[in-house]
Protein backbone atom coordinates (compact mmCIF):
# COMPACT_ATOMS: atom_id res chain seq x y z
CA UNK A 1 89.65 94.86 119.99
CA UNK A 2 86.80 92.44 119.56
CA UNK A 3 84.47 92.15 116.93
CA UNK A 4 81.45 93.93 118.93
CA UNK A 5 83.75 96.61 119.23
CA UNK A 6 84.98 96.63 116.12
CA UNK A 7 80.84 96.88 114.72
CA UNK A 8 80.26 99.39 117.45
CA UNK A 9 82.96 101.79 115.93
CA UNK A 10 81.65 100.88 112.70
CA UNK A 11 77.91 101.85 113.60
CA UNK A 12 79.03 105.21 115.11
CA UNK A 13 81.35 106.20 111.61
CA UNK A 14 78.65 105.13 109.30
CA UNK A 15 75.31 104.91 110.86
CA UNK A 16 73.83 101.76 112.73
CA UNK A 17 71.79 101.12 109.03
CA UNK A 18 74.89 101.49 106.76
CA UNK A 19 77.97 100.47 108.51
CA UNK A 20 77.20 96.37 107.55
CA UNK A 21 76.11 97.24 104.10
CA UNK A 22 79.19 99.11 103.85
CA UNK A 23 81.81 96.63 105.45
CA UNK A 24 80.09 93.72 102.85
CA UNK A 25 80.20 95.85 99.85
CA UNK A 26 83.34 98.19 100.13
CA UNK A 27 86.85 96.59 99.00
CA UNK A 28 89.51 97.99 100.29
CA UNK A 29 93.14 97.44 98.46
CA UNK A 30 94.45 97.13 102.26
CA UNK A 31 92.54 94.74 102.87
CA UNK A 32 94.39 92.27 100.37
CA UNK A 33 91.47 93.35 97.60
CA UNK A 34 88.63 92.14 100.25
CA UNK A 35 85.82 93.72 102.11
CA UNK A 36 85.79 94.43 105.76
CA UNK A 37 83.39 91.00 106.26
CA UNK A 38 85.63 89.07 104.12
CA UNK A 39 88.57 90.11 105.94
CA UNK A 40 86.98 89.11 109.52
CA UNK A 41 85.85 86.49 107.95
CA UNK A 42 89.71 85.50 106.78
CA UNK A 43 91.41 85.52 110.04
CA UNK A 44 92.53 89.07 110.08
CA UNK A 45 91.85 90.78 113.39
CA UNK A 46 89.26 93.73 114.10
CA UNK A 47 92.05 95.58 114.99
CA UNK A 48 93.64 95.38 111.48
CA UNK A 49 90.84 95.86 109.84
CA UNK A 50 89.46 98.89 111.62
CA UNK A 51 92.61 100.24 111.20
CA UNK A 52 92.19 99.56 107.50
CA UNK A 53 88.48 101.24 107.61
CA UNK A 54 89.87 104.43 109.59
CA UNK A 55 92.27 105.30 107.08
CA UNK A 56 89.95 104.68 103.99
CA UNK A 57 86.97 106.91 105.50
CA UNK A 58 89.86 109.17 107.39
CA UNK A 59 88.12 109.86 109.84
CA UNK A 60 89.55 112.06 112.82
CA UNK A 61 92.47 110.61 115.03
CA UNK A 62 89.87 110.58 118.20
CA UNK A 63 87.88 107.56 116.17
CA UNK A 64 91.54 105.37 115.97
């Protein structure tokens, strides 16, 4: 997954003017105790980190 897919996903779960606000704000405990832009911004891949997101707004299985 690459990050424009990664903010497309997150635009289409939270709204094109939340889903930023939300991935600088939110900490997830999954996420090592960081938000979704600190984790991106770490190293760890979209792919982790959606995964990450998914779980903590559980949203459907069709959105994985």
């Amino acid at each position: 997954m690459r990050h424009t897919e990664f903010w497309s996903r997150m635009e289409s779960a939270l709204g094109a003017g939340y889903a930023r606000h939300w991935a600088a704000q939110t900490v997830l405990g999954e996420l090592g105790g960081r938000t979704p832009d600190e984790a991106l911004g770490a190293g760890m891949t979209p792919k982790e980190v959606w995964a990450a997101v998914w779980r903590a707004l559980e949203l459907p299985p069709v959105d994985r």
